[in-house]
N, C-alpha and C. Protein backbone atom coordinates (compact mmCIF):
# COMPACT_ATOMS: atom_id res chain seq x y z
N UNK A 1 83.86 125.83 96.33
CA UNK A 1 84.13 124.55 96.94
C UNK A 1 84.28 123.50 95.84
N UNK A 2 85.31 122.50 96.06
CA UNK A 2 85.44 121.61 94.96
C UNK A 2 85.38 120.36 95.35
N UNK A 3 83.73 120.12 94.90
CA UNK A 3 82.79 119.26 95.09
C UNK A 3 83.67 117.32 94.33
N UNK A 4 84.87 117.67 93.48
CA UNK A 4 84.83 116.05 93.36
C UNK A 4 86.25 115.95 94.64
N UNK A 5 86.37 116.60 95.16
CA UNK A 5 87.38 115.92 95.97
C UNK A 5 86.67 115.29 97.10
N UNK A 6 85.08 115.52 97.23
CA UNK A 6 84.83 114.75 98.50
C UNK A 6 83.81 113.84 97.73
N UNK A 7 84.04 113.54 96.73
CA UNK A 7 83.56 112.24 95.98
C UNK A 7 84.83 110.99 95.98
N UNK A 8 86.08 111.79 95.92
CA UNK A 8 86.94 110.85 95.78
C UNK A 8 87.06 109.43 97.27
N UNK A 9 87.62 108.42 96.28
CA UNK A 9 87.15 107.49 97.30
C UNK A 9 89.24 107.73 98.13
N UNK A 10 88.90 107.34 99.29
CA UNK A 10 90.18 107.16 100.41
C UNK A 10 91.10 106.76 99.66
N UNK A 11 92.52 106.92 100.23
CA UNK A 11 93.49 105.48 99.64
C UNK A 11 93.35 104.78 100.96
N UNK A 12 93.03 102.90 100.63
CA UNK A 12 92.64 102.28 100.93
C UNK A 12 94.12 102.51 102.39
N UNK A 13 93.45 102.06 103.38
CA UNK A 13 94.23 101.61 104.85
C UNK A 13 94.54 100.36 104.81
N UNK A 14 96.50 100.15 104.82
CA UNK A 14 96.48 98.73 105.52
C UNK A 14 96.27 98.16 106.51
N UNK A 15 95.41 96.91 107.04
CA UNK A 15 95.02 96.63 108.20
C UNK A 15 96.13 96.47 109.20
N UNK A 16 96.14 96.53 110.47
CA UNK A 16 97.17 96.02 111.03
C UNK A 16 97.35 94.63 111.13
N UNK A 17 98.36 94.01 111.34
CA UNK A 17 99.32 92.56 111.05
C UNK A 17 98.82 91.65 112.41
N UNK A 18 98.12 91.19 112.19
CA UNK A 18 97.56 89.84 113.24
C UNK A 18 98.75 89.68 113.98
N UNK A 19 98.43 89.28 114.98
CA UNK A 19 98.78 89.04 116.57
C UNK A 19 98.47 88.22 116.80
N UNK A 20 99.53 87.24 117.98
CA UNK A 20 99.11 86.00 118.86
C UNK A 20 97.33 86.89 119.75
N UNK A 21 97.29 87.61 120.64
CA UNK A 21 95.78 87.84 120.88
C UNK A 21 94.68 88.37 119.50
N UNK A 22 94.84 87.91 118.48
CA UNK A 22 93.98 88.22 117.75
C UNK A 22 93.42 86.24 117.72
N UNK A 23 92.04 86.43 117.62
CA UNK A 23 91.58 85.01 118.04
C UNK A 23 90.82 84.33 116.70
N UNK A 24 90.13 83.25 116.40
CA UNK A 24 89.48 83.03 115.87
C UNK A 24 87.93 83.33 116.07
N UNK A 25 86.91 83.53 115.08
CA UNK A 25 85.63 83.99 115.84
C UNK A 25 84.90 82.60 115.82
N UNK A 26 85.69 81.97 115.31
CA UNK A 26 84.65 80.24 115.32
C UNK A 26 84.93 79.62 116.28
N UNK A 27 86.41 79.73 116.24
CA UNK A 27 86.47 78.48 117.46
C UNK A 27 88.16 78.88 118.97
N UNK A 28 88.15 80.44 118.21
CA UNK A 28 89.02 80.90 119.27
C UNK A 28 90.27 80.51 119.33
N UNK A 29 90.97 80.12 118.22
CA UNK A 29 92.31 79.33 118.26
C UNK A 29 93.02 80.22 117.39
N UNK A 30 94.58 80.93 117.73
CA UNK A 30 95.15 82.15 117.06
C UNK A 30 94.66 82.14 115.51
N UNK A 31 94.31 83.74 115.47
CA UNK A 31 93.94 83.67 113.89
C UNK A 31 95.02 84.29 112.85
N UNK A 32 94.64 83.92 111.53
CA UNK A 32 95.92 83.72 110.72
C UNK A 32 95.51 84.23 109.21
N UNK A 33 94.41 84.55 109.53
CA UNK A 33 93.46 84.74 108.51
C UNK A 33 91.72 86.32 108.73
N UNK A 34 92.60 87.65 108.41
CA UNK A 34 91.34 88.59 108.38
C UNK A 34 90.41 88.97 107.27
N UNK A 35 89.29 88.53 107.20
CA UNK A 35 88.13 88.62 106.21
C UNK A 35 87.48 90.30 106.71
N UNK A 36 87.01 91.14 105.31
CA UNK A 36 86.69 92.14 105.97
C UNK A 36 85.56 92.07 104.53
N UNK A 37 84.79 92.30 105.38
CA UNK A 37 83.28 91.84 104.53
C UNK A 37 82.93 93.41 104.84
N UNK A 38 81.88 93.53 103.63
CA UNK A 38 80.91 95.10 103.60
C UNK A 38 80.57 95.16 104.92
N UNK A 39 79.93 94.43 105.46
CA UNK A 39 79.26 94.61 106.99
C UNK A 39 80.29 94.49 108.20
N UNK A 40 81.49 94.32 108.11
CA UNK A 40 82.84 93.69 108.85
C UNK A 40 83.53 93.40 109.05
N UNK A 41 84.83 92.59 110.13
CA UNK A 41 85.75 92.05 110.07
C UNK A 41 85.42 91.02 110.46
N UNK A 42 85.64 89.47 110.31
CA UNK A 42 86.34 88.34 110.89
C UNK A 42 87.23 87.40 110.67
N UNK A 43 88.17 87.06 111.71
CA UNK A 43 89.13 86.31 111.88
C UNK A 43 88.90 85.23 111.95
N UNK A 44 90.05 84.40 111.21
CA UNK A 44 89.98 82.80 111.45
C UNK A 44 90.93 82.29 111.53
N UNK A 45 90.99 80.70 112.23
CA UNK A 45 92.28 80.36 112.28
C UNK A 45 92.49 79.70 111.20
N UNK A 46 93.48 79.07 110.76
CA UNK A 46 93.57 78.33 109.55
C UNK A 46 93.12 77.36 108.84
N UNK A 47 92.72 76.60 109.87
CA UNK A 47 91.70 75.56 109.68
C UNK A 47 90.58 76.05 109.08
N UNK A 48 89.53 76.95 110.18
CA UNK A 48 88.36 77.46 109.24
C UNK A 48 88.56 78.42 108.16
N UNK A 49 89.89 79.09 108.19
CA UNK A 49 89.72 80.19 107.10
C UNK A 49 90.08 78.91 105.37
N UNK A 50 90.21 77.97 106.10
CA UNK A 50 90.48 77.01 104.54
C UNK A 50 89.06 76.16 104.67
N UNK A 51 88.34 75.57 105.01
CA UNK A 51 87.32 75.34 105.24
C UNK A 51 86.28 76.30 104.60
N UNK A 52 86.55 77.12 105.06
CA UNK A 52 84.94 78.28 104.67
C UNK A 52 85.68 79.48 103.50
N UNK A 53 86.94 79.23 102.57
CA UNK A 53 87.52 79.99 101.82
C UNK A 53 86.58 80.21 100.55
N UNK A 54 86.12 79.10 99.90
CA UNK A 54 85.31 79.35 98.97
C UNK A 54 84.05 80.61 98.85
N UNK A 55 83.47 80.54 100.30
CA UNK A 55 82.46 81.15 100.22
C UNK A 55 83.03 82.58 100.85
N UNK A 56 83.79 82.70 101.29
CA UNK A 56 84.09 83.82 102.06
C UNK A 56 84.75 84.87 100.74
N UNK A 57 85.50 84.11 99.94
CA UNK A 57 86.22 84.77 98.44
C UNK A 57 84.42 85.58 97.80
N UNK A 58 83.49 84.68 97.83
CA UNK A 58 82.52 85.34 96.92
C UNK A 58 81.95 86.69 98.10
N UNK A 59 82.34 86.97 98.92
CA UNK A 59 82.08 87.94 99.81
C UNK A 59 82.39 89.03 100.35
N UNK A 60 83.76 89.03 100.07
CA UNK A 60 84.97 89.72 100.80
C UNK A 60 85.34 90.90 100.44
N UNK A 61 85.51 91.84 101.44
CA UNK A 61 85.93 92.98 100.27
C UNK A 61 87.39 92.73 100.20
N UNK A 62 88.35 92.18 100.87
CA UNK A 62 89.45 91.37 101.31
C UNK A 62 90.13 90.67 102.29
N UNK A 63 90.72 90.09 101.82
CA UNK A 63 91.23 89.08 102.69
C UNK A 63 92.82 89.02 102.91
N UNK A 64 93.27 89.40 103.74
CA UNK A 64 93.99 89.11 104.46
C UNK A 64 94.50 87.78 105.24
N UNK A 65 95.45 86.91 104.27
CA UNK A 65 95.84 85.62 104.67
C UNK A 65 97.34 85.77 104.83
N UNK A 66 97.57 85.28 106.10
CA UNK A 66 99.29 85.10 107.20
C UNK A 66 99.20 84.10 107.46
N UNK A 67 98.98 83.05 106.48
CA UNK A 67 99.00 81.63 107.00
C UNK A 67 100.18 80.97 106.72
N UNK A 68 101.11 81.69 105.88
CA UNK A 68 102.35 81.71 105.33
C UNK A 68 103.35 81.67 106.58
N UNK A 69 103.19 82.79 107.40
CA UNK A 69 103.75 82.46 108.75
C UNK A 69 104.06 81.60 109.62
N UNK A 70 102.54 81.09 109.22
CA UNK A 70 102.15 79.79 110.09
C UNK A 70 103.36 79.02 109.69
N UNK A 71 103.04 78.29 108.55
CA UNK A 71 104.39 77.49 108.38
C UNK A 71 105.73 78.00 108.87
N UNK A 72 106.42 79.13 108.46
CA UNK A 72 107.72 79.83 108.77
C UNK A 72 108.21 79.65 110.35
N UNK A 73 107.03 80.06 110.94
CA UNK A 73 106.58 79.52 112.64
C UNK A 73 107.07 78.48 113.24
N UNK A 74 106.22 77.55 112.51
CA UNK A 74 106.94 75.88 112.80
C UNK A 74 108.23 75.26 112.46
N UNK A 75 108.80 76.38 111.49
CA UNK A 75 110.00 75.95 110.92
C UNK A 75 111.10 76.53 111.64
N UNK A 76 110.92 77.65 112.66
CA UNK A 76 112.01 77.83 112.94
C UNK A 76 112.12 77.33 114.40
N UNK A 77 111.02 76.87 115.29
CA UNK A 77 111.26 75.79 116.02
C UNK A 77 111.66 74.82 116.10
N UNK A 78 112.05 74.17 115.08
CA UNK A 78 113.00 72.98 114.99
C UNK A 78 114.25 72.96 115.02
């Protein structure tokens, strides 16, 4: 049996791509922004994911920001 292949770590999974029903966990307003911490996932909308970015960077195992959209969003409604 060859013991380092089940040492080896995964290739990492991309998350799937946020959705209008994907919500904020603060305040429930579409999220635009997935934090995936050692212990989890949470979503934010843009507001809090810029608000609480500082501390969430010293935490994260990554982050996942589509806030880029956001703008693109508003732009092609006009």
């Amino acid at each position: 049996m060859n013991t380092t292949s089940m040492l080896e770590r995964p290739e990492p999974v991309e998350a799937p791509a946020l959705t209008a029903a994907d919500r904020c966990d603060y305040c429930g307003a579409r999220a635009w922004v997935r934090v995936t911490l050692p212990t989890g996932q949470l979503l934010f909308c843009a507001h809090h994911a810029h608000q609480h970015m500082a501390a969430l960077r010293e935490k994260a195992v990554s982050i996942q920001d589509d806030t880029h959209l956001l703008v693109a969003d508003e732009n092609s409604t006009r």
